[in-house]
C-alpha atoms as a PDB file:
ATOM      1  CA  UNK A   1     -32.230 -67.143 164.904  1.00  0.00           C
ATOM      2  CA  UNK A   2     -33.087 -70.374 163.922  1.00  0.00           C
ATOM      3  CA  UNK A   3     -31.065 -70.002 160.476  1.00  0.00           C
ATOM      4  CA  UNK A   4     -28.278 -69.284 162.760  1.00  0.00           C
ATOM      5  CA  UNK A   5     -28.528 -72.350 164.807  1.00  0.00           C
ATOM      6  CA  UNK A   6     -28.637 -74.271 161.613  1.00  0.00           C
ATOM      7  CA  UNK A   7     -25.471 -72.845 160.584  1.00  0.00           C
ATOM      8  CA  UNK A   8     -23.944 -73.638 163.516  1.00  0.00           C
ATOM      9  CA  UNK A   9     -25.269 -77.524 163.687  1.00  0.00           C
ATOM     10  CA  UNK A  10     -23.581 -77.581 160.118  1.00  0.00           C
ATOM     11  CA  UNK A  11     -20.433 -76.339 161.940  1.00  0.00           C
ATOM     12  CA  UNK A  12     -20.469 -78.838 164.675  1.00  0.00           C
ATOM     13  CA  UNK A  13     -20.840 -81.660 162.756  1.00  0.00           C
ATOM     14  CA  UNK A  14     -17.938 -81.116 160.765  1.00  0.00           C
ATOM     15  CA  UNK A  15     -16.061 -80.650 163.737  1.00  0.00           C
ATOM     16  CA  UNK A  16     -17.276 -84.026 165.407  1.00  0.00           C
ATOM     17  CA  UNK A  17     -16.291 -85.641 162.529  1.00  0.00           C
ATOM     18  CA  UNK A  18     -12.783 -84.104 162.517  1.00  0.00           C
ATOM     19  CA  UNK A  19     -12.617 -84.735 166.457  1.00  0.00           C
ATOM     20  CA  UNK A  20     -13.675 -88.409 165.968  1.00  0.00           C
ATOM     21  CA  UNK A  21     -11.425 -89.197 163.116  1.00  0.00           C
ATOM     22  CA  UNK A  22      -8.036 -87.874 164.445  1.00  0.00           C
ATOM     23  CA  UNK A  23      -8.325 -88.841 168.281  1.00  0.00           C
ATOM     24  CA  UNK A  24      -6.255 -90.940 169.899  1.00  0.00           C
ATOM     25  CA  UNK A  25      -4.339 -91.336 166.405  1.00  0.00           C
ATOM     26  CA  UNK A  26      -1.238 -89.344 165.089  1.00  0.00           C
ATOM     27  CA  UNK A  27      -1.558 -86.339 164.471  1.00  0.00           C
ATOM     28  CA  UNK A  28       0.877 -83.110 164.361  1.00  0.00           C
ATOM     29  CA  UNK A  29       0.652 -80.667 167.625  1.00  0.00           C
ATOM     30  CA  UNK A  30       2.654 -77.467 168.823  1.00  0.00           C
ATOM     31  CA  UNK A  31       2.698 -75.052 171.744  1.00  0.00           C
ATOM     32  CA  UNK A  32       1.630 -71.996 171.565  1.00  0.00           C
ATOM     33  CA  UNK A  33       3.375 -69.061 172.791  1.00  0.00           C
ATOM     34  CA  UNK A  34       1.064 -69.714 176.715  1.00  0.00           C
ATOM     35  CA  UNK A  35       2.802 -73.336 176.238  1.00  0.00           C
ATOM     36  CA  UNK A  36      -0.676 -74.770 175.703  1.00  0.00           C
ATOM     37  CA  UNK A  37      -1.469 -77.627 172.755  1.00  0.00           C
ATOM     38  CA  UNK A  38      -2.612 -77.020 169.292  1.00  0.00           C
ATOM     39  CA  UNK A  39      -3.153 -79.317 167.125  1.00  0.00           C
ATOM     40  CA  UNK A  40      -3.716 -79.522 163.652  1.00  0.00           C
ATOM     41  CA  UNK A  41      -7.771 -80.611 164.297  1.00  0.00           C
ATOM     42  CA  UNK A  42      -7.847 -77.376 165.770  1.00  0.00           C
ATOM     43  CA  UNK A  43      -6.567 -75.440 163.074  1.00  0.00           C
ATOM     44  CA  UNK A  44      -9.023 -77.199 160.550  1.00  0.00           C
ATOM     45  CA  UNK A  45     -12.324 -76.951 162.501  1.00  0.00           C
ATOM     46  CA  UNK A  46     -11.261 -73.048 162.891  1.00  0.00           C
ATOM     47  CA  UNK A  47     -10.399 -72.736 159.298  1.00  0.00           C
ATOM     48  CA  UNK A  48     -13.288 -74.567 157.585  1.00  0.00           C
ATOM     49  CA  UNK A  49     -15.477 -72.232 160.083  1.00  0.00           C
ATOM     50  CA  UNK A  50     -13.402 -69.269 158.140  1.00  0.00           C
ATOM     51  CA  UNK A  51     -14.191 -70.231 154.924  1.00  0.00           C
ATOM     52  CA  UNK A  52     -17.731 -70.919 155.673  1.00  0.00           C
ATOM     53  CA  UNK A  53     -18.548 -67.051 156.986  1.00  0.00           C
ATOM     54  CA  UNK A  54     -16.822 -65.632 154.599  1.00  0.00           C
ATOM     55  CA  UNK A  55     -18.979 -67.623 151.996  1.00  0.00           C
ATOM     56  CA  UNK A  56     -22.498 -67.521 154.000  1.00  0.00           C
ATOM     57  CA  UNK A  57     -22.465 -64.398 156.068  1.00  0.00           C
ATOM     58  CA  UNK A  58     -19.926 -61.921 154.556  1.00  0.00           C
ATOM     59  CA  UNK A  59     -20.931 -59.168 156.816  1.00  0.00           C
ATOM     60  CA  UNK A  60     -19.912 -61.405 159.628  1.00  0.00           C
ATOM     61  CA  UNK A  61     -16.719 -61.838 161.545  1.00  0.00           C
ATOM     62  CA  UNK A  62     -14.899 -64.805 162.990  1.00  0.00           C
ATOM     63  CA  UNK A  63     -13.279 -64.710 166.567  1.00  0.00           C
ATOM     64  CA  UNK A  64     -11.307 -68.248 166.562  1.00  0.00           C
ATOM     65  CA  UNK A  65      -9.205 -69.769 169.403  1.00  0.00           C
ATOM     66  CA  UNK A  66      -6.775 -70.697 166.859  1.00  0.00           C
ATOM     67  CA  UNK A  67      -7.457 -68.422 164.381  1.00  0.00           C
ATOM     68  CA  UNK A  68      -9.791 -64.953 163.720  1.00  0.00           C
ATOM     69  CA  UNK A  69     -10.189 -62.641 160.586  1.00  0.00           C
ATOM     70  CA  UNK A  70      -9.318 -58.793 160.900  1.00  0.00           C
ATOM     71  CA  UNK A  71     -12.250 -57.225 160.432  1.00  0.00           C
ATOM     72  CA  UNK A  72     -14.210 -56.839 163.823  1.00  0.00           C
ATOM     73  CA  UNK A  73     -17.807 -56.099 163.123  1.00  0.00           C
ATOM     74  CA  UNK A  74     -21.101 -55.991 165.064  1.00  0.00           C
ATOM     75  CA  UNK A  75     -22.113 -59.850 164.411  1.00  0.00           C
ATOM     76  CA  UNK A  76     -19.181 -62.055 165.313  1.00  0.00           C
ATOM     77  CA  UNK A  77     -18.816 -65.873 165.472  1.00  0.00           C
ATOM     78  CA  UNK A  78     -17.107 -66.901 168.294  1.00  0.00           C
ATOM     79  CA  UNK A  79     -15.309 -70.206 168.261  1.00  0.00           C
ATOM     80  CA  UNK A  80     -13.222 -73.232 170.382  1.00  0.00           C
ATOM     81  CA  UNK A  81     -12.793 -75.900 167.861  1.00  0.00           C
ATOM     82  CA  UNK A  82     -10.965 -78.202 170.338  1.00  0.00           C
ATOM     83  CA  UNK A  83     -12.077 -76.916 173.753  1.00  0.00           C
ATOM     84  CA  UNK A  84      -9.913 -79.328 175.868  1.00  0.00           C
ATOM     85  CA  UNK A  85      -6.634 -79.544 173.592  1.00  0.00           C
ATOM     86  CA  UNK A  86      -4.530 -80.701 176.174  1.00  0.00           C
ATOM     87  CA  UNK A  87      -6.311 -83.638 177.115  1.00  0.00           C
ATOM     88  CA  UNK A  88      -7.594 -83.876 173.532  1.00  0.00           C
ATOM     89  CA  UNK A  89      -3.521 -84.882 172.367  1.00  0.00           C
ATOM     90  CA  UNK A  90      -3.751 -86.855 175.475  1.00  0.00           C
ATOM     91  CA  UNK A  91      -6.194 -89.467 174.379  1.00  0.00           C
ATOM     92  CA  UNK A  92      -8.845 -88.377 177.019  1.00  0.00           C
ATOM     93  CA  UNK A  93     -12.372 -88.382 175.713  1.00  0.00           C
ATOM     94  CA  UNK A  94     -13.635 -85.199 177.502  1.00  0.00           C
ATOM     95  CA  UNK A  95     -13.084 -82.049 174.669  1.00  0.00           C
ATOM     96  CA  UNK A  96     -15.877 -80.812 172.965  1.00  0.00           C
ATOM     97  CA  UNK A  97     -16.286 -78.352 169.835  1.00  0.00           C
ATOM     98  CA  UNK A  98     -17.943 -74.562 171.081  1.00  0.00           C
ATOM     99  CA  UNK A  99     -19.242 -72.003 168.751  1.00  0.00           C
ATOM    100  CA  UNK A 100     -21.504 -69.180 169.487  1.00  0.00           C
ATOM    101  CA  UNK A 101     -23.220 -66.431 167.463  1.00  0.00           C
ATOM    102  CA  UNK A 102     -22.583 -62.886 168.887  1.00  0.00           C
ATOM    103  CA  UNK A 103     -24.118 -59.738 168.464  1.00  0.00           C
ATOM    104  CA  UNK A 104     -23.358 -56.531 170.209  1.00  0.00           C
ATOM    105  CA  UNK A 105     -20.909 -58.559 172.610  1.00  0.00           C
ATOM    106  CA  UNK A 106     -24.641 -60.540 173.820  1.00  0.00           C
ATOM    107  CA  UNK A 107     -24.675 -64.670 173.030  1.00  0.00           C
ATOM    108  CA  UNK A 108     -27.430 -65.071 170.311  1.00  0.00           C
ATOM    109  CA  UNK A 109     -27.059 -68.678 169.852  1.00  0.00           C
ATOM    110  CA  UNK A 110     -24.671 -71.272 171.159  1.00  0.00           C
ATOM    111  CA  UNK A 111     -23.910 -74.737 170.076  1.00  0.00           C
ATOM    112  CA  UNK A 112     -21.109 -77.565 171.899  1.00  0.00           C
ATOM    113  CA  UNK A 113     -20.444 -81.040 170.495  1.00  0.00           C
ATOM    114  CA  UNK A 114     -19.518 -83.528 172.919  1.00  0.00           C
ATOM    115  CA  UNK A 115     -18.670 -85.876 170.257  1.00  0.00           C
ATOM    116  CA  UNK A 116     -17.230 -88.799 172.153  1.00  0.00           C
ATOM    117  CA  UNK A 117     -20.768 -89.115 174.138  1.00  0.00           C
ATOM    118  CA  UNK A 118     -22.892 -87.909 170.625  1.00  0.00           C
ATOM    119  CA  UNK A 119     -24.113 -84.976 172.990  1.00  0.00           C
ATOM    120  CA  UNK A 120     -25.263 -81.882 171.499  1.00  0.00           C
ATOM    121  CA  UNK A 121     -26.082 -78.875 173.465  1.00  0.00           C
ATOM    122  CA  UNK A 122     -28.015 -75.848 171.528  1.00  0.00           C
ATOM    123  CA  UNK A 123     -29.432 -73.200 172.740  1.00  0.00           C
ATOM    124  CA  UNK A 124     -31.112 -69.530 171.180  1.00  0.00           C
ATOM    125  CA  UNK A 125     -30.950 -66.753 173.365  1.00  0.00           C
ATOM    126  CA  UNK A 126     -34.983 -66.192 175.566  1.00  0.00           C
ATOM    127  CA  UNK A 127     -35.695 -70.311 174.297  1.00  0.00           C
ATOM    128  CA  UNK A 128     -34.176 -71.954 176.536  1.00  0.00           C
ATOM    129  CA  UNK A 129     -31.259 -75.097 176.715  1.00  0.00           C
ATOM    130  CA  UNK A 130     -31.737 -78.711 175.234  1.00  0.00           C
ATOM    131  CA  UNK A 131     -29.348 -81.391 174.882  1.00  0.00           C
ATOM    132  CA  UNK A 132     -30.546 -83.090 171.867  1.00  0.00           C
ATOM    133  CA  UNK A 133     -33.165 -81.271 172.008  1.00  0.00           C
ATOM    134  CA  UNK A 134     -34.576 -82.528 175.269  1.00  0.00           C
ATOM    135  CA  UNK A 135     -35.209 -79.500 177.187  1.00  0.00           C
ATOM    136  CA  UNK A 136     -32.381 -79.627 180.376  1.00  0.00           C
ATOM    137  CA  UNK A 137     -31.811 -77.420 183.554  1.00  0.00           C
ATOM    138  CA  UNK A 138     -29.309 -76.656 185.917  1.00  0.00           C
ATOM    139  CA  UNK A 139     -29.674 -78.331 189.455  1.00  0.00           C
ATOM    140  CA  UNK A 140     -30.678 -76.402 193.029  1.00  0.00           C
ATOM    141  CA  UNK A 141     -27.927 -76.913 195.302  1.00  0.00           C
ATOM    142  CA  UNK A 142     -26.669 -74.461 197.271  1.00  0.00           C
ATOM    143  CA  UNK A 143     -23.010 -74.508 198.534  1.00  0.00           C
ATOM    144  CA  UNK A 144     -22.835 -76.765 201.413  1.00  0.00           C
ATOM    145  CA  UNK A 145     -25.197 -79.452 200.260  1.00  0.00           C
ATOM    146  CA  UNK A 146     -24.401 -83.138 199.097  1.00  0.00           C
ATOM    147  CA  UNK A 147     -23.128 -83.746 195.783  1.00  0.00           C
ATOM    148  CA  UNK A 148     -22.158 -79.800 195.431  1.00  0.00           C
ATOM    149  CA  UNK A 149     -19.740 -80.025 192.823  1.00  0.00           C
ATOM    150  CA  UNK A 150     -17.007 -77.652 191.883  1.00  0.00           C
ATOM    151  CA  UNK A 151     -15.107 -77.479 188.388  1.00  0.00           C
ATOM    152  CA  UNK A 152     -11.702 -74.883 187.992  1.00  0.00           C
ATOM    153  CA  UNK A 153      -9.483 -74.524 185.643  1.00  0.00           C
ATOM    154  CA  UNK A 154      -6.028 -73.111 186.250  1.00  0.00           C
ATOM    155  CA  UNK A 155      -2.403 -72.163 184.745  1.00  0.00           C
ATOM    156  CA  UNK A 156       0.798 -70.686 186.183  1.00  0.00           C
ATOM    157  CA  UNK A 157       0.194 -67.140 184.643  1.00  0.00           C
ATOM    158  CA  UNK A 158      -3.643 -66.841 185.431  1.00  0.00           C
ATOM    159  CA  UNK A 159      -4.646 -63.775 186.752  1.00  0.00           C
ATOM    160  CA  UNK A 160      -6.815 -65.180 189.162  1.00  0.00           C
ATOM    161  CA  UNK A 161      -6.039 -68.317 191.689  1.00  0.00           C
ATOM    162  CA  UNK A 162      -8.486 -70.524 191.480  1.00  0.00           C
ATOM    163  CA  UNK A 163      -6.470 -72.701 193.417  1.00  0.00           C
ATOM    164  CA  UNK A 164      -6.538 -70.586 196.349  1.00  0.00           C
ATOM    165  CA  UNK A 165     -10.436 -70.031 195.793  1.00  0.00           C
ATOM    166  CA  UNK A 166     -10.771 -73.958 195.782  1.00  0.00           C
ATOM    167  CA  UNK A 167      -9.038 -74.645 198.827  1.00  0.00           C
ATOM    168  CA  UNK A 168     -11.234 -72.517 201.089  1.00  0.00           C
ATOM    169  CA  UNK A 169     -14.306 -74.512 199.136  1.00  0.00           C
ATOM    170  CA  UNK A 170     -12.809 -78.072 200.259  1.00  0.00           C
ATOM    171  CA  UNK A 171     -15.629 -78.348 203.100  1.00  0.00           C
ATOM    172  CA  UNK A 172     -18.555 -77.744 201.190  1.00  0.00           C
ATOM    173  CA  UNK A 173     -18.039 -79.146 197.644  1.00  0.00           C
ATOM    174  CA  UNK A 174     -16.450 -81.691 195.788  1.00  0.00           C
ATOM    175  CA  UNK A 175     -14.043 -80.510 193.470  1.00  0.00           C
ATOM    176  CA  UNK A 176     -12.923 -81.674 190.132  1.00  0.00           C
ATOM    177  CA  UNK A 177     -10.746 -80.390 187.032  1.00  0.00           C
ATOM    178  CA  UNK A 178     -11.736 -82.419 183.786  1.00  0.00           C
ATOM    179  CA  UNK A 179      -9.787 -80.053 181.153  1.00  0.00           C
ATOM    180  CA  UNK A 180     -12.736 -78.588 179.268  1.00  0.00           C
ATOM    181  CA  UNK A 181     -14.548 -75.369 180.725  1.00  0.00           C
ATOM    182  CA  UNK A 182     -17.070 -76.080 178.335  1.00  0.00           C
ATOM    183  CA  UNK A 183     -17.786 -79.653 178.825  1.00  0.00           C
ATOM    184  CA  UNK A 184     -17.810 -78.647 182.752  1.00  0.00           C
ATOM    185  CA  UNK A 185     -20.528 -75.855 182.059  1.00  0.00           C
ATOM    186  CA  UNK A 186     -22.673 -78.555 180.065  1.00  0.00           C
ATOM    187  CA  UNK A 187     -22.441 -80.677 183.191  1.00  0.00           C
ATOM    188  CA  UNK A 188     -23.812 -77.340 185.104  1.00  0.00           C
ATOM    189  CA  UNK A 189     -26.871 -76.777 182.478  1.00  0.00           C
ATOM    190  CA  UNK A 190     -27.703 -80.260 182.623  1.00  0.00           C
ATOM    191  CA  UNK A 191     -27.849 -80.640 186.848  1.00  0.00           C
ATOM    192  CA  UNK A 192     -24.776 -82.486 187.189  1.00  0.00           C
ATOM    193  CA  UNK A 193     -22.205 -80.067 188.345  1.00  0.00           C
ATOM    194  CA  UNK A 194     -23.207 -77.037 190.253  1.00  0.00           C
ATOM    195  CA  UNK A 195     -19.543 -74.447 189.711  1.00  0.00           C
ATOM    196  CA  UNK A 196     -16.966 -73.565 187.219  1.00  0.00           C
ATOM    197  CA  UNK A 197     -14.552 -71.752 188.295  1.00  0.00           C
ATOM    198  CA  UNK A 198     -12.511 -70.070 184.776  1.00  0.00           C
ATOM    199  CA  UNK A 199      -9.775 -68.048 185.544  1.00  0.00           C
ATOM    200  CA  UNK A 200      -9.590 -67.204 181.524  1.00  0.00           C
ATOM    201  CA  UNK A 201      -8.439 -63.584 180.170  1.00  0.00           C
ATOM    202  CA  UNK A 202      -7.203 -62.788 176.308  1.00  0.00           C
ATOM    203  CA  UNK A 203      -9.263 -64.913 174.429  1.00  0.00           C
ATOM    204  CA  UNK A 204     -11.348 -66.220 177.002  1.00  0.00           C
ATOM    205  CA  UNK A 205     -14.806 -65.276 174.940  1.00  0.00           C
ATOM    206  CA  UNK A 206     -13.760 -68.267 172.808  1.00  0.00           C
ATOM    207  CA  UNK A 207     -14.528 -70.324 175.274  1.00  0.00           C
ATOM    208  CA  UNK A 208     -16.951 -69.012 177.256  1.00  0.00           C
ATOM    209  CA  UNK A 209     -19.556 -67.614 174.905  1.00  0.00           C
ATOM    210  CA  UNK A 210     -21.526 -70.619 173.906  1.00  0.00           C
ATOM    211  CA  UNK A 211     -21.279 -72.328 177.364  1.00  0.00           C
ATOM    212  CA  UNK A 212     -22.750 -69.010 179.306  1.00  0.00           C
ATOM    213  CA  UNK A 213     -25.512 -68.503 177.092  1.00  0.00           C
ATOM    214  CA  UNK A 214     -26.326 -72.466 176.941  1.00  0.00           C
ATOM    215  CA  UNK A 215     -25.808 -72.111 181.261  1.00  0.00           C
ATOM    216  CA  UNK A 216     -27.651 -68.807 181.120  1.00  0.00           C
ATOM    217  CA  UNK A 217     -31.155 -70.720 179.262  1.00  0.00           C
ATOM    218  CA  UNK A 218     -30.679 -73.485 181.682  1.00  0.00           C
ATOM    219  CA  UNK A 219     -31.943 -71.128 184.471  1.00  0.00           C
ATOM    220  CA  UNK A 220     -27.908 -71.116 185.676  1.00  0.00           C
ATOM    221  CA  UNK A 221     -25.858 -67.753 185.793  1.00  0.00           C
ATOM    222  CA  UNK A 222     -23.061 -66.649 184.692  1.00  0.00           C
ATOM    223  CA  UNK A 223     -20.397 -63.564 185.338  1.00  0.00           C
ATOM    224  CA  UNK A 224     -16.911 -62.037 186.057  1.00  0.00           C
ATOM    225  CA  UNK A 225     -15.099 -62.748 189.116  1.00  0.00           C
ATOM    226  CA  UNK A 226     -16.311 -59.707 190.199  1.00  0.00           C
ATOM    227  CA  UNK A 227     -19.424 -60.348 189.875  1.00  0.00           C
ATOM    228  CA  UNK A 228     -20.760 -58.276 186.862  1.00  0.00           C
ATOM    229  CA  UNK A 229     -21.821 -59.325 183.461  1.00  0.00           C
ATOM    230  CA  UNK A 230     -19.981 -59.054 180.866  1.00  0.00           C
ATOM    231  CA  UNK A 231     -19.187 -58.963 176.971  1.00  0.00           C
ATOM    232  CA  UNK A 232     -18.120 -62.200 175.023  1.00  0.00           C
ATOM    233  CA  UNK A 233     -16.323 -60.111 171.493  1.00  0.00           C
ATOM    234  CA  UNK A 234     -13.459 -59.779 173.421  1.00  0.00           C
ATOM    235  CA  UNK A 235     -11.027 -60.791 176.399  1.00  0.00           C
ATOM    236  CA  UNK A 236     -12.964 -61.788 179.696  1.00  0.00           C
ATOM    237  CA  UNK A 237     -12.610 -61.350 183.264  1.00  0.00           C
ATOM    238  CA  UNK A 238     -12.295 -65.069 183.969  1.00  0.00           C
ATOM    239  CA  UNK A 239     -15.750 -66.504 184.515  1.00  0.00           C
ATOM    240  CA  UNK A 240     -18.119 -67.540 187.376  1.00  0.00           C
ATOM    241  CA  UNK A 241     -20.482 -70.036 186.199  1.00  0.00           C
ATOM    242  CA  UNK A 242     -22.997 -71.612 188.412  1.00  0.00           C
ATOM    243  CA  UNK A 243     -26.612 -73.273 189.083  1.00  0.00           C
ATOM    244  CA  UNK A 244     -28.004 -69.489 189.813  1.00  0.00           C
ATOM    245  CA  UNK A 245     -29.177 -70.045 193.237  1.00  0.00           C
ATOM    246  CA  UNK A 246     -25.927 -70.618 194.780  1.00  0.00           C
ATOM    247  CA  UNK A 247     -24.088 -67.822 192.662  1.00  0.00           C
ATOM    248  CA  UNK A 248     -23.713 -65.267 195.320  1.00  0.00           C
ATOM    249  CA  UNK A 249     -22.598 -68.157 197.907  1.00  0.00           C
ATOM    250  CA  UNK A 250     -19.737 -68.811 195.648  1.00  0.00           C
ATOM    251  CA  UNK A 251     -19.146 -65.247 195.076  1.00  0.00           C
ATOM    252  CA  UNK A 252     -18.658 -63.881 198.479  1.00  0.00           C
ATOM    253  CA  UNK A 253     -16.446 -67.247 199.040  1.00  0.00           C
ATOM    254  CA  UNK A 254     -13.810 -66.437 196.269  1.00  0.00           C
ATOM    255  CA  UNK A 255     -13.494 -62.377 196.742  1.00  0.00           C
ATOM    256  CA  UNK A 256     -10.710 -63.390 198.801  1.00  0.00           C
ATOM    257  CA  UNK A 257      -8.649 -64.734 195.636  1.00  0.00           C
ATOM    258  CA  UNK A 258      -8.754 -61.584 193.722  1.00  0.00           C
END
């Protein structure tokens, strides 16, 4: 796996130097057809990631926010260039570059690039989580204690309202919404948030797949809003990402939003 991890590194850095270079500068963006950003950073992160599978690991597939190949296969590279594009055209330092290596649906290795802080978070699958590689771990609250903290994401068309969830949570967390699932789960595997709360469908593996398995060797846990595990090759449904210990709290607290 380590090869892999390499390969991914390579990846990131390309994409912190893209991220760097173009933000808070002009660059061209569009909507998509969900009304979210792309820009073009996005594209070429995703593209350059194309170009380097095809070359490297030809038996390999790419799953890309922005943009995939057509030939689904068994090992699969699962990539947000710009997780955060909103906030990213925005000027607002918090996006971060996610890319995970996927076998069988199962993360294998997952890599995010906080550029702006020079944070890199890596981890192989049964190795554990390291940011920089200094080993890190999620924290032990449980719902209810001081400094609980709460990340969710949310959209007008989201199957699941996370807004609703987070209201009944307003007692016994603080709550936040920074704009980057991914930079909120790094804040979980390092100690300093304890929730996500990612109401993601179609194309929510992109996100997700890197962050859960970073979460995941952090001693955190991660699942559906239903509470089961599931596969990261294809759509999700939504994500529950906490500390571990406090997972079930959360979960009986949100049933309520399905």
């Amino acid at each position: 796996m380590k090869e892999y991890l390499d390969f991914a590194l390579e990846i990131a850095a390309y994409a912190k130097k893209e991220m760097l270079e173009h933000f808070d500068s002009s660059f061209t963006y569009n909507y998509k057809k969900d009304s979210t950003v792309v820009t073009e950073v996005d594209q070429s992160i995703n593209h350059y990631l194309l170009e380097r599978v095809h070359e490297k690991y030809p038996d390999h597939s790419v799953l890309g926010e922005e943009e995939s190949d057509s030939n689904q296969k068994s090992q699969v590279w699962v990539c947000d260039p710009v997780d955060g594009t909103g906030v990213y055209a925005d000027a607002i330092p918090v996006s971060v570059f996610s890319l995970a290596y996927v076998v069988d649906g199962i993360p294998q290795v997952g890599v995010v690039m906080d550029p702006f802080l020079d944070k890199c978070y890596t981890a192989i699958r049964g190795e554990g989580a390291f940011c920089n590689g200094e080993r890190i771990h999620v924290n032990e609250k449980h719902l209810g204690d001081l400094g609980y903290r709460i990340n969710f994401e949310m959209w007008n068309d989201a199957k699941f309202d996370t807004l609703m969830m987070v209201h009944d949570l307003l007692r016994e967390a603080r709550i936040s919404s920074i704009g980057s699932v991914a930079r909120s789960c790094m804040a979980i595997a390092s100690g300093y948030f304890s929730c996500d709360l990612f109401p993601g469908v179609e194309h929510a593996n992109c996100d997700m797949a890197a962050s859960a398995l970073i979460v995941e060797e952090a001693g955190g846990r991660v699942t559906d809003f239903y509470g089961n595990t599931q596969r990261y090759d294809g759509s999700l449904q939504g994500a529950i990402v906490t500390n571990g210990v406090s997972h079930d709290e959360i979960l009986q607290k949100i049933k309520k939003g399905y």
